[in-house]
N, C-alpha and C. Protein backbone atom coordinates (compact mmCIF):
# COMPACT_ATOMS: atom_id res chain seq x y z
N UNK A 1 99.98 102.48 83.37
CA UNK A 1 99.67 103.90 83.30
C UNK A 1 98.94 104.31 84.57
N UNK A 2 99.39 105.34 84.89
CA UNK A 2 98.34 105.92 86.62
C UNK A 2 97.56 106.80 86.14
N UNK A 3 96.11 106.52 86.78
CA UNK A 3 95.05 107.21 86.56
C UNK A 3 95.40 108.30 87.32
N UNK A 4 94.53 109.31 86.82
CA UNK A 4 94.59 110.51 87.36
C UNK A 4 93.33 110.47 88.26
N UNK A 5 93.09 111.27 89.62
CA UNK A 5 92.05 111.06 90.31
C UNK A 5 90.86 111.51 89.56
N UNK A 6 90.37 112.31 89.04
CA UNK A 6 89.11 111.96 88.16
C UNK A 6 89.55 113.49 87.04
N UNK A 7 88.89 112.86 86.00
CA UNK A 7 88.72 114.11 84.70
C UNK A 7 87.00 114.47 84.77
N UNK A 8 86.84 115.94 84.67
CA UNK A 8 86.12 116.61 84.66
C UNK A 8 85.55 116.39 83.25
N UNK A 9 84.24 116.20 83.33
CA UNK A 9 83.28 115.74 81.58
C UNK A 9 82.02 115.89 81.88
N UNK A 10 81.01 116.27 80.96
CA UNK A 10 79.94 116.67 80.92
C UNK A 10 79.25 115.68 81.41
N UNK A 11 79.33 114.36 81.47
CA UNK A 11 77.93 113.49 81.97
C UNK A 11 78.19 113.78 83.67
N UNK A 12 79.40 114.11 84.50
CA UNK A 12 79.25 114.31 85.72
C UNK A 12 78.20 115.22 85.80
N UNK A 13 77.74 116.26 85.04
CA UNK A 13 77.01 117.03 85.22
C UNK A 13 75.65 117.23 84.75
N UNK A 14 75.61 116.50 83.86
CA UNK A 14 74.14 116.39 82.93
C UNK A 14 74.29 115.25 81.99
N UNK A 15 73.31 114.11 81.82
CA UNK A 15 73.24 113.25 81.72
C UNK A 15 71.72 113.19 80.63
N UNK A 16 72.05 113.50 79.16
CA UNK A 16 71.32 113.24 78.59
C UNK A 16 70.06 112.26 78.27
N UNK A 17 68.99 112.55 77.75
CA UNK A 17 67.98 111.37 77.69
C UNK A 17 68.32 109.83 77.11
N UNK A 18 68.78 109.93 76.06
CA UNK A 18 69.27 108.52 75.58
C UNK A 18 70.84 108.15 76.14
N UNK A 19 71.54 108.42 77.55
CA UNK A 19 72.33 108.46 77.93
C UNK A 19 72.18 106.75 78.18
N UNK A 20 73.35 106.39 77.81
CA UNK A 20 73.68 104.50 78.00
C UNK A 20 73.88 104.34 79.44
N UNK A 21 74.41 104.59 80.09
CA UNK A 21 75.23 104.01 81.60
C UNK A 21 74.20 104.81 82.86
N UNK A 22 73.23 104.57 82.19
CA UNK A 22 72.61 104.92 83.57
C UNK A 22 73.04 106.24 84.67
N UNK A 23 72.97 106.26 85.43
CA UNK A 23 73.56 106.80 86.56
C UNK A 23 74.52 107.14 87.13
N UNK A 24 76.02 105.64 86.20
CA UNK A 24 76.77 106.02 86.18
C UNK A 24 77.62 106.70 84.95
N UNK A 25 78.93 106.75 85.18
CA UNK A 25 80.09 107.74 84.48
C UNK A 25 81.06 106.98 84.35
N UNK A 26 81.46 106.39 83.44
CA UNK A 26 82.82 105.61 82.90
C UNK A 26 84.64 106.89 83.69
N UNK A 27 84.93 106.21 84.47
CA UNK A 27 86.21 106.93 84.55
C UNK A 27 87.41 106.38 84.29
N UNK A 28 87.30 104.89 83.64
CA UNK A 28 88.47 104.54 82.81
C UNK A 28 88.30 103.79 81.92
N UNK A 29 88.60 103.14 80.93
CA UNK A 29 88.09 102.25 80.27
C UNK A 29 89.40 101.65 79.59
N UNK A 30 89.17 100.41 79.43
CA UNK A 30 90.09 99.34 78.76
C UNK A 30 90.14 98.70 77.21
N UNK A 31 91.04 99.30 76.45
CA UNK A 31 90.96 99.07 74.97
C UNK A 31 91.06 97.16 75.15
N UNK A 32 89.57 97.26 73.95
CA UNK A 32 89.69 95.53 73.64
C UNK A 32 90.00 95.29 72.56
N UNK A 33 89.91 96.72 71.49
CA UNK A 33 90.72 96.53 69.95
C UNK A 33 91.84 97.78 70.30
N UNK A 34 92.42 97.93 69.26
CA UNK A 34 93.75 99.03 69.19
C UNK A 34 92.90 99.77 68.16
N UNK A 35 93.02 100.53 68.75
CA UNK A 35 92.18 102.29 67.73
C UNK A 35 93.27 103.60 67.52
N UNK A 36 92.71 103.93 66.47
CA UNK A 36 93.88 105.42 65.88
C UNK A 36 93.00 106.42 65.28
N UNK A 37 93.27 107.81 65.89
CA UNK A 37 92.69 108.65 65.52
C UNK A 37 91.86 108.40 63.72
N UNK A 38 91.31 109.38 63.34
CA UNK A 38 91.02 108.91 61.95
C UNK A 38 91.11 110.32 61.60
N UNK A 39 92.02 110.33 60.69
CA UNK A 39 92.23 111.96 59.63
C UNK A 39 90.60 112.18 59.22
N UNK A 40 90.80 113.25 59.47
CA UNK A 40 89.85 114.86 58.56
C UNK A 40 89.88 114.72 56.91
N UNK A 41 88.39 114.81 56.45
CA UNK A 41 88.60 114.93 54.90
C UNK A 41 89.80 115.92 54.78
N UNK A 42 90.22 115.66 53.85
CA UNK A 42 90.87 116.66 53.18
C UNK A 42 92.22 117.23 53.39
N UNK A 43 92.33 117.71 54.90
CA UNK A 43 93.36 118.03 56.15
C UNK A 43 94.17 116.93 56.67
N UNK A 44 93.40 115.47 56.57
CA UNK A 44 94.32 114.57 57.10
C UNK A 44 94.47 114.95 58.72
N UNK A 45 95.72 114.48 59.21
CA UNK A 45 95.81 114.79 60.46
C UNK A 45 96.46 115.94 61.19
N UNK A 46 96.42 117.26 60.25
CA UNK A 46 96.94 118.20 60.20
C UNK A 46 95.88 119.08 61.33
N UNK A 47 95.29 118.31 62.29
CA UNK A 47 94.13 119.04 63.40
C UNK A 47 94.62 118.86 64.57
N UNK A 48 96.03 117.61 64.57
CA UNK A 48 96.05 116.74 65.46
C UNK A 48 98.15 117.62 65.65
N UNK A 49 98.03 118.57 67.04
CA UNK A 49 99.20 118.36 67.57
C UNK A 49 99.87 117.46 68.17
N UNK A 50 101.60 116.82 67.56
CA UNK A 50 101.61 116.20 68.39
C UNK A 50 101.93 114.98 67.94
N UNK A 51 101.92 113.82 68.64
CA UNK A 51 101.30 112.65 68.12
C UNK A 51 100.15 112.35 67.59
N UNK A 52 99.65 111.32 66.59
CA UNK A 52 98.45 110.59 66.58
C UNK A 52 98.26 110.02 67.52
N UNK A 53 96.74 110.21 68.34
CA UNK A 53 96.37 109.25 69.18
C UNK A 53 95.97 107.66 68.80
N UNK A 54 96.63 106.97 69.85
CA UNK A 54 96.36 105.33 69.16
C UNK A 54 96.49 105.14 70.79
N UNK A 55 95.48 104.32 70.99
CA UNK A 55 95.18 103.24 72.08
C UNK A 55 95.48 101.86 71.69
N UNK A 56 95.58 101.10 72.61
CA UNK A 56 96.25 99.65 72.01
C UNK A 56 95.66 99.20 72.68
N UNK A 57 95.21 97.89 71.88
CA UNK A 57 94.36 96.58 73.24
C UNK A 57 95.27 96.27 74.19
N UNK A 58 94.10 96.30 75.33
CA UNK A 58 94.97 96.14 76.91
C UNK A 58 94.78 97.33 77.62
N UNK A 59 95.42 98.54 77.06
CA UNK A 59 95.86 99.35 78.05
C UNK A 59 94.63 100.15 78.44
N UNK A 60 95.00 100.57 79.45
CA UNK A 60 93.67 101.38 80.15
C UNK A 60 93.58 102.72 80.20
N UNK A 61 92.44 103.65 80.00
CA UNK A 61 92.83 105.27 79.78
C UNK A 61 91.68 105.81 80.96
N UNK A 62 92.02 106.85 81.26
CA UNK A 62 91.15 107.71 81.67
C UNK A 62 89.94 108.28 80.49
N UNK A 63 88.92 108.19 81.26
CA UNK A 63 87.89 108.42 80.49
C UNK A 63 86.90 109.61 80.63
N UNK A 64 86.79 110.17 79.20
CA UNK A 64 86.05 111.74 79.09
C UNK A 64 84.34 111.17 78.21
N UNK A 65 83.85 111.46 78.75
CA UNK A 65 82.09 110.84 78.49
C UNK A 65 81.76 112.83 78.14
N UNK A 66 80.87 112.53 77.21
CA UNK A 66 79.88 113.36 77.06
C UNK A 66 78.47 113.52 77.57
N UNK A 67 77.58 114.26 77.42
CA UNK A 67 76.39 113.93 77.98
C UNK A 67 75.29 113.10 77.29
N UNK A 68 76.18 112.63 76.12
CA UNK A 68 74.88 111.78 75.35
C UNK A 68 75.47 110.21 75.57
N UNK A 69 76.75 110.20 76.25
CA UNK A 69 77.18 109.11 76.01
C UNK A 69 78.50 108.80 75.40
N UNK A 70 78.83 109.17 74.71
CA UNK A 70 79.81 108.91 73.62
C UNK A 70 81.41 109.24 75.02
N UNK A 71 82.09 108.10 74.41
CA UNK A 71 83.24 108.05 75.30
C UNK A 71 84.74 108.20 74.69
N UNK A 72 85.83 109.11 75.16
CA UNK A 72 86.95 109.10 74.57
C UNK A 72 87.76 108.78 75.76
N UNK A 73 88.84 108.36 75.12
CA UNK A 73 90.09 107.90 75.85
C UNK A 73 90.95 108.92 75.56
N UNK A 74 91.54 109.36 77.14
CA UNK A 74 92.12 110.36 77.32
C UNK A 74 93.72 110.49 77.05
N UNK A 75 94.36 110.39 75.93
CA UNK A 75 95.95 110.24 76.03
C UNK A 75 96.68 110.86 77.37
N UNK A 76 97.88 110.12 77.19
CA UNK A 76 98.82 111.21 78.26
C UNK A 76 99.47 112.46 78.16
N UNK A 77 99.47 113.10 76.76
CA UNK A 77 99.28 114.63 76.47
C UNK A 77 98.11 115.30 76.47
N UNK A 78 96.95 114.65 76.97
CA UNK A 78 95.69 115.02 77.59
C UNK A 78 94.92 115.20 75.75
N UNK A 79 95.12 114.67 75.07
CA UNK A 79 94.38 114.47 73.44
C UNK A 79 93.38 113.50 73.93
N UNK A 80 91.97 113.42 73.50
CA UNK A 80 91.38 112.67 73.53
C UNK A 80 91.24 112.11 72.17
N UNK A 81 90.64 110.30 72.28
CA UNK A 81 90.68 110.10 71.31
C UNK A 81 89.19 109.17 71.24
N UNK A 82 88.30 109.69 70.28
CA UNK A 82 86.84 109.16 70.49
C UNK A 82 86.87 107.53 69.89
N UNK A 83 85.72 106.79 70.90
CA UNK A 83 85.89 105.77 70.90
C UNK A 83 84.42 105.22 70.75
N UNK A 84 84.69 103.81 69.84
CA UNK A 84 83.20 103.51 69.56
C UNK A 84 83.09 102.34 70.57
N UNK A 85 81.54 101.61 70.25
CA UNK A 85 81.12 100.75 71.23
C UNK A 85 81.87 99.33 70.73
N UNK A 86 82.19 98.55 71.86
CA UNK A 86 83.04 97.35 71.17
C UNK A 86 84.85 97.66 71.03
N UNK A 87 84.87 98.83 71.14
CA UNK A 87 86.22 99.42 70.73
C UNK A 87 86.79 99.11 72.36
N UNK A 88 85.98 98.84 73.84
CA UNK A 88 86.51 99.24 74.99
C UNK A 88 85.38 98.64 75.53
N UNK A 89 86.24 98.52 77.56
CA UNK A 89 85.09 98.02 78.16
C UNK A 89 85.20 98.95 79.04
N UNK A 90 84.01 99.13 80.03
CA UNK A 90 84.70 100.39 81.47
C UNK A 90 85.59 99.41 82.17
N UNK A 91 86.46 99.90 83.21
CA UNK A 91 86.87 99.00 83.69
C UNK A 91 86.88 100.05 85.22
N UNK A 92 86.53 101.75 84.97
CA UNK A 92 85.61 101.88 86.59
C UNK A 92 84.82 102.83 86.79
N UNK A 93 84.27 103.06 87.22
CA UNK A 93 83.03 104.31 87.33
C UNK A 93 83.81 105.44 88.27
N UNK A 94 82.84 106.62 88.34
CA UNK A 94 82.96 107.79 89.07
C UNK A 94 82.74 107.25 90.31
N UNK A 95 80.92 106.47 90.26
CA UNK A 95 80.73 106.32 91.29
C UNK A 95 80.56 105.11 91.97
N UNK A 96 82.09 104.06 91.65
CA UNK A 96 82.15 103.30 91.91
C UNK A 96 83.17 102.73 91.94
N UNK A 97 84.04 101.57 92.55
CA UNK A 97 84.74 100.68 92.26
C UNK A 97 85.42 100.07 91.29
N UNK A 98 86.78 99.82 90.96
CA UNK A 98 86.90 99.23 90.00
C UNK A 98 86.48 97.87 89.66
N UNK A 99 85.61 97.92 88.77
CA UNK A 99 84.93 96.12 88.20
C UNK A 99 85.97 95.16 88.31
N UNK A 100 85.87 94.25 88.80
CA UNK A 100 86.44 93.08 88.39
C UNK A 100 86.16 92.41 87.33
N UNK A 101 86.56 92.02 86.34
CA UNK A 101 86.70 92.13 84.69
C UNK A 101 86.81 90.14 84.91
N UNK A 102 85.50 89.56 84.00
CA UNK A 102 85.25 88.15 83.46
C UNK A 102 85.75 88.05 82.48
N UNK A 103 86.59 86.66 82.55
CA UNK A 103 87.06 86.19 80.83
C UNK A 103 85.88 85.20 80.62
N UNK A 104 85.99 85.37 79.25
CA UNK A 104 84.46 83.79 79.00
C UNK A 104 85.78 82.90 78.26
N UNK A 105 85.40 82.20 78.66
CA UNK A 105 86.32 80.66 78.05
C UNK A 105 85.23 79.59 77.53
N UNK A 106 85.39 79.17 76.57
CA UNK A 106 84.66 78.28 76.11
C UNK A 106 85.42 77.71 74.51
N UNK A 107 84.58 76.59 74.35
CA UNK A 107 85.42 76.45 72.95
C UNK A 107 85.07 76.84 71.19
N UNK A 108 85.71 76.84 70.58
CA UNK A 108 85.76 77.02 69.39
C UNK A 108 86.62 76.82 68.18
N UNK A 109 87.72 76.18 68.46
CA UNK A 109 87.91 74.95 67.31
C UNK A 109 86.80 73.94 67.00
N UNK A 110 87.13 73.89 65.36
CA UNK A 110 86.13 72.99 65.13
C UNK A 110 84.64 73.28 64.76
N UNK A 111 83.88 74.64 65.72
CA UNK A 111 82.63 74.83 65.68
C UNK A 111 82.12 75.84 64.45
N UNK A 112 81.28 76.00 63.76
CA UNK A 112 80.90 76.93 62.55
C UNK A 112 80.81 78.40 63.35
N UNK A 113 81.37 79.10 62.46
CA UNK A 113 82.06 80.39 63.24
C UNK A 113 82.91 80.43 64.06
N UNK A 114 83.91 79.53 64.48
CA UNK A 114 84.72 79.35 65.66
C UNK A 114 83.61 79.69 67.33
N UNK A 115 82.52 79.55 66.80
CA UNK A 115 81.43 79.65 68.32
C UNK A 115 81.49 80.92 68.41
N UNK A 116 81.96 81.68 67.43
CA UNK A 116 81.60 83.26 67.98
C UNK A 116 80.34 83.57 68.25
N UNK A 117 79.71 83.45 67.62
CA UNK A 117 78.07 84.02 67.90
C UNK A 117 77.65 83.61 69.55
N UNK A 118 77.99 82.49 70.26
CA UNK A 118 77.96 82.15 71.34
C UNK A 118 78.53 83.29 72.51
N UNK A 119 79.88 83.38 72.04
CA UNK A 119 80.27 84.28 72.75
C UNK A 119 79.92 85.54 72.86
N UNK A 120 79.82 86.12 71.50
CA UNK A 120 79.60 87.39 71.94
C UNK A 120 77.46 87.73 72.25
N UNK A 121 76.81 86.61 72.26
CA UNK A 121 75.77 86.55 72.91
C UNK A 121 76.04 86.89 74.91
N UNK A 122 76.36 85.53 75.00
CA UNK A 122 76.83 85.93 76.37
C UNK A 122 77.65 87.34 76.70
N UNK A 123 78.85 87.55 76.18
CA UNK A 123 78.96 88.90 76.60
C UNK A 123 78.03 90.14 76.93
N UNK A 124 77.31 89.91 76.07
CA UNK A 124 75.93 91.09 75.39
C UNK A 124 75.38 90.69 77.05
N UNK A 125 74.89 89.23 77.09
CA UNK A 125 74.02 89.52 78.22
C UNK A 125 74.80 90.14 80.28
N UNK A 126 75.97 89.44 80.02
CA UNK A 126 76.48 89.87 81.00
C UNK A 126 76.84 91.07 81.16
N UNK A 127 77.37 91.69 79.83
CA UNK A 127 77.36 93.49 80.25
C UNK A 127 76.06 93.86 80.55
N UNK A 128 75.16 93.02 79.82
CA UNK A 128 73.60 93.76 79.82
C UNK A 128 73.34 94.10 81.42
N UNK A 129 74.45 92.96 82.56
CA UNK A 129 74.06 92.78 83.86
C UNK A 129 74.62 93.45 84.29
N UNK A 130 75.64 93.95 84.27
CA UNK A 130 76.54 95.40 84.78
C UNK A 130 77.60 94.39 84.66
N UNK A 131 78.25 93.60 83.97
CA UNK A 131 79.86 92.50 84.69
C UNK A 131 80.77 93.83 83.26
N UNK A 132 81.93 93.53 83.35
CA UNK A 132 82.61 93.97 82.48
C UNK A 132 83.54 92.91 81.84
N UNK A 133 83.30 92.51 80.90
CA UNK A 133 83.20 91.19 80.50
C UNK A 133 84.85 91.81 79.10
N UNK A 134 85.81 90.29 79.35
CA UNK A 134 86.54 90.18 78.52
C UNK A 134 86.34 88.64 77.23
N UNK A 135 86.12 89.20 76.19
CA UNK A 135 85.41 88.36 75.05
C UNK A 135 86.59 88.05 74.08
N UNK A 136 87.31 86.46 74.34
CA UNK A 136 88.11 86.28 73.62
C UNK A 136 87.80 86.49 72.17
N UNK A 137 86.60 87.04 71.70
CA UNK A 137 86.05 86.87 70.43
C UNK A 137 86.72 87.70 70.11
N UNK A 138 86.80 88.89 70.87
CA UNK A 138 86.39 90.55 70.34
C UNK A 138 88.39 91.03 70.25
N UNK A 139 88.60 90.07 70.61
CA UNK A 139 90.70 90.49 70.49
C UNK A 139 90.77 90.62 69.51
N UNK A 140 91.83 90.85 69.32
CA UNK A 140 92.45 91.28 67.75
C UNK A 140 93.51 90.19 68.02
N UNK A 141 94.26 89.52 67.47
CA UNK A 141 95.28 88.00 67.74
C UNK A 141 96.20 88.40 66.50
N UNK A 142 97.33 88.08 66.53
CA UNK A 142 98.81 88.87 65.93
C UNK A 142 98.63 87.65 64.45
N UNK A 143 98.16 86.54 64.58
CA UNK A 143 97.77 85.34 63.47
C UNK A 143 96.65 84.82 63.67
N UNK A 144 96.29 83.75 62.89
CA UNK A 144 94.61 82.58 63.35
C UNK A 144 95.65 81.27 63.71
N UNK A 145 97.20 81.36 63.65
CA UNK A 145 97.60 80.24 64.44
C UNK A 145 96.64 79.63 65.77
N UNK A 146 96.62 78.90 66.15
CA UNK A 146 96.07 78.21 67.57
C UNK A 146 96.72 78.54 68.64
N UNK A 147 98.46 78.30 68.01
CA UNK A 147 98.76 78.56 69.70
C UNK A 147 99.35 80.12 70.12
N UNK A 148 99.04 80.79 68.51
CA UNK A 148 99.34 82.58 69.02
C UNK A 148 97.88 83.06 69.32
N UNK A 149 96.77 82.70 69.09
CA UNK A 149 95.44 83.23 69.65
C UNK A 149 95.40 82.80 70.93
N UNK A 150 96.20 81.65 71.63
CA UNK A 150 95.84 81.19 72.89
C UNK A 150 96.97 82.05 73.93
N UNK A 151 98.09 82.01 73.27
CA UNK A 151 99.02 83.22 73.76
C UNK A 151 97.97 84.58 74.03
N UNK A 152 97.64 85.08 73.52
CA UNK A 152 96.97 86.15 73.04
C UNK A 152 96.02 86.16 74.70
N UNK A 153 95.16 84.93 74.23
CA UNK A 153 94.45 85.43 75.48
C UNK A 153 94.47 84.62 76.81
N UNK A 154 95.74 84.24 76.99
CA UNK A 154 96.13 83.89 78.07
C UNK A 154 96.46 85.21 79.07
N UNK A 155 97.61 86.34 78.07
CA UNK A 155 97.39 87.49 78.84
C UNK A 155 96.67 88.26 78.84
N UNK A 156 95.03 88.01 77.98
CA UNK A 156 94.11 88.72 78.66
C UNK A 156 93.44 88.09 79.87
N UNK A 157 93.33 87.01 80.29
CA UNK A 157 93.21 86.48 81.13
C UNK A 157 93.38 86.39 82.23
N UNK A 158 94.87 87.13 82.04
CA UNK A 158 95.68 86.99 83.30
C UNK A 158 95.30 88.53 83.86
N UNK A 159 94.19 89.50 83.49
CA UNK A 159 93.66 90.74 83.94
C UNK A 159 92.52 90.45 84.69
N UNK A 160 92.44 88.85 84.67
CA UNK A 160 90.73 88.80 85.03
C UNK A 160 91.11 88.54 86.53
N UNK A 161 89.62 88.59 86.79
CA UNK A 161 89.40 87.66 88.56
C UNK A 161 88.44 86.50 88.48
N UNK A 162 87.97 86.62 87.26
CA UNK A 162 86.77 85.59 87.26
C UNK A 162 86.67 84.67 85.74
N UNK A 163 86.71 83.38 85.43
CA UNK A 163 86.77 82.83 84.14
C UNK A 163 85.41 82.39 84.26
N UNK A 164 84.30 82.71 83.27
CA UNK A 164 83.10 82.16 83.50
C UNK A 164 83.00 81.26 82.14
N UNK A 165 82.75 79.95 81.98
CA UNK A 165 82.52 78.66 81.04
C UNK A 165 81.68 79.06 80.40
N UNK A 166 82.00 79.29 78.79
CA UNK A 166 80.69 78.49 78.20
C UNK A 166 80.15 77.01 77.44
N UNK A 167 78.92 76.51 77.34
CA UNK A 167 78.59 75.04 77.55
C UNK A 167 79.63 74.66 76.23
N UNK A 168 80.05 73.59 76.51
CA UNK A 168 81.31 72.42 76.19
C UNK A 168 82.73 72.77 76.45
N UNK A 169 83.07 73.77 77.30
CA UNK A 169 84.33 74.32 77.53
C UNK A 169 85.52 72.81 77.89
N UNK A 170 84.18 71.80 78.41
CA UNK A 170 85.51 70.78 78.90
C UNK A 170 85.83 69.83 77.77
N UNK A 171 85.31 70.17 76.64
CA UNK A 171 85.89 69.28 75.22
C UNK A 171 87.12 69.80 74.44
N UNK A 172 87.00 71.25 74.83
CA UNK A 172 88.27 72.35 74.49
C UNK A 172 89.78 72.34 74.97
N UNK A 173 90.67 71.98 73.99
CA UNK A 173 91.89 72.03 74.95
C UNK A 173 91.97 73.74 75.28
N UNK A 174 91.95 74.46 74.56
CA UNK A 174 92.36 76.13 74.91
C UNK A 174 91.37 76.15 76.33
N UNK A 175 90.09 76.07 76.56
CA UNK A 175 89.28 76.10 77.35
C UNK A 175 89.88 75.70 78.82
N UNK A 176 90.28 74.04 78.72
CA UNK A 176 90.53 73.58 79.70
C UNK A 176 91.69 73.95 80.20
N UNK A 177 92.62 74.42 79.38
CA UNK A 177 94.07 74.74 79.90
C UNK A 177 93.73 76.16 80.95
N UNK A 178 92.78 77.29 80.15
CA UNK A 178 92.43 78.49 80.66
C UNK A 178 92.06 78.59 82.19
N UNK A 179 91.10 77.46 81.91
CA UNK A 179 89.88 77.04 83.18
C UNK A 179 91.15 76.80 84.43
N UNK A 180 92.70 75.90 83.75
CA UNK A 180 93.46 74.81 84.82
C UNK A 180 94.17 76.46 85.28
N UNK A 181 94.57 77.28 84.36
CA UNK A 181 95.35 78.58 84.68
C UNK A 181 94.93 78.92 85.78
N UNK A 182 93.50 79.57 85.75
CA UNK A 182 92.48 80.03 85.96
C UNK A 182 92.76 79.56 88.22
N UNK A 183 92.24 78.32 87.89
CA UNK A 183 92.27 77.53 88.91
C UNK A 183 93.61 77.78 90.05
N UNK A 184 94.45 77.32 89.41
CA UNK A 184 95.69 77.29 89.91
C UNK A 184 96.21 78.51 90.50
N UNK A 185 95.44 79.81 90.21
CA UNK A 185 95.97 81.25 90.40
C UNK A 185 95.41 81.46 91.44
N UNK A 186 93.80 80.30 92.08
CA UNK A 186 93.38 81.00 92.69
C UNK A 186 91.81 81.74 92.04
N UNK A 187 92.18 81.83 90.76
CA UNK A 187 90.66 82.90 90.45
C UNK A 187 89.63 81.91 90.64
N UNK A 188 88.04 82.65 90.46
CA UNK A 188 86.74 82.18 90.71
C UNK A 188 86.79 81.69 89.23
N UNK A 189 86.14 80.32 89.36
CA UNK A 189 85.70 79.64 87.97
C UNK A 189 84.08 79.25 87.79
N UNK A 190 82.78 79.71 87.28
CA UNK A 190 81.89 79.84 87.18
C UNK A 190 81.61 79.54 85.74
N UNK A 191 79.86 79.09 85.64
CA UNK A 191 79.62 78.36 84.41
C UNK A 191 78.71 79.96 84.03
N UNK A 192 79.04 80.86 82.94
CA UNK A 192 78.43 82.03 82.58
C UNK A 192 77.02 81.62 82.91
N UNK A 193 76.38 80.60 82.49
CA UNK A 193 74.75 80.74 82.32
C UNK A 193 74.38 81.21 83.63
N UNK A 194 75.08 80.70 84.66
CA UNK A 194 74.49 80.43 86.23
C UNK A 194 74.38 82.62 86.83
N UNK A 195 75.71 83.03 85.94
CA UNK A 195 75.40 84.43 86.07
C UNK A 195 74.23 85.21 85.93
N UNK A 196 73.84 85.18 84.83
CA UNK A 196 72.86 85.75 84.18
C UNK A 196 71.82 85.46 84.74
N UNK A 197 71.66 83.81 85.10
CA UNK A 197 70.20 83.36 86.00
C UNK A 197 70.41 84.53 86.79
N UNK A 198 71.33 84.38 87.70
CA UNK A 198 70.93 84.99 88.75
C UNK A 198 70.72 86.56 88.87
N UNK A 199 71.15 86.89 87.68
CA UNK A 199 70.29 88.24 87.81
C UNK A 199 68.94 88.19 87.43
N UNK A 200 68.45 87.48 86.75
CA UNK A 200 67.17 87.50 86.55
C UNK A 200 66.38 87.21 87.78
N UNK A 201 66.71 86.19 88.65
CA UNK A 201 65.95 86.05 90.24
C UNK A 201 65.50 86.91 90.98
């Protein structure tokens, strides 16, 4: 999809007190679940010309911010469609660059919770750092097969520039295969913790 050079939205202009992003302004953002409008008591979707808006994990929208924060994804009949936190990552600012987007690889066969809690810790802290972080946790996967979740996020993977480890990634076959992808393409391979140090320095 081609971005449009920028959409006009209230945080360019005023930037509420409990405003999340600081300084900056989300101008695109990348579905990490698939979202669909949600009908009106009563009316249903009888508000909505048109199509229903539905974003799908993966794809990327132009992004309309309010001044408190709150972010919608902009369809291509120009419908917005409001979006919660977790629902998306930015993937670029107004006043900035497009992020280069981290996969965390690490393992979780085997571990209580499949190691989610791990992961989406680290995520938490690396967005906390400004990274725009892709969290195999947070996909949505077509089965809990093994080798359709690894399908799954092989092509999220293949969006990244950077695979950052988390601790036991090299006991993991999904891990290590990611890490060998990873490698072989060329991308940066980094152990997440070493990130975060270093913002703290």
């Amino acid at each position: 999809m081609t971005m449009e050079p920028q959409i006009d939205c209230p945080a360019l202009h005023h930037r509420g007190k409990g405003y999340p992003f600081g300084e900056r302004v989300p101008r695109s953002v990348r579905m990490v679940k698939t979202v669909t409008a949600d009908p009106m008591p009563v009316i249903g979707f009888a508000y909505i010309t048109g199509a229903v808006p539905t974003a799908v994990i993966s794809q990327t929208f132009n992004a309309w911010t309010n001044s408190q924060g709150a972010v919608a994804a902009v369809m291509p009949d120009g419908q917005r469609l409001g979006l919660k936190p977790g629902e998306f990552e930015v993937s670029s600012w107004h006043d900035a660059s497009p992020q280069k987007l981290i996969y965390l690889s690490g393992p979780m066969t085997g571990l209580p919770d499949l190691n989610f809690p791990a992961f989406h810790a680290m995520a938490a802290r690396l967005r906390a750092a400004g990274y725009a972080v892709i969290n195999p946790a947070e996909l949505e996967h077509p089965t809990k097969e093994w080798s359709d979740c690894l399908r799954r996020d092989i092509v999220a993977l293949m969006e990244c520039h950077t695979v950052a480890t988390l601790p036991g990634w090299e006991h993991s076959k999904g891990a290590r295969l990611e890490v060998l992808i990873a490698d072989r393409l060329g991308m940066s391979v980094v152990i997440a913790h070493d990130l975060v140090s270093l913002e703290v320095v």
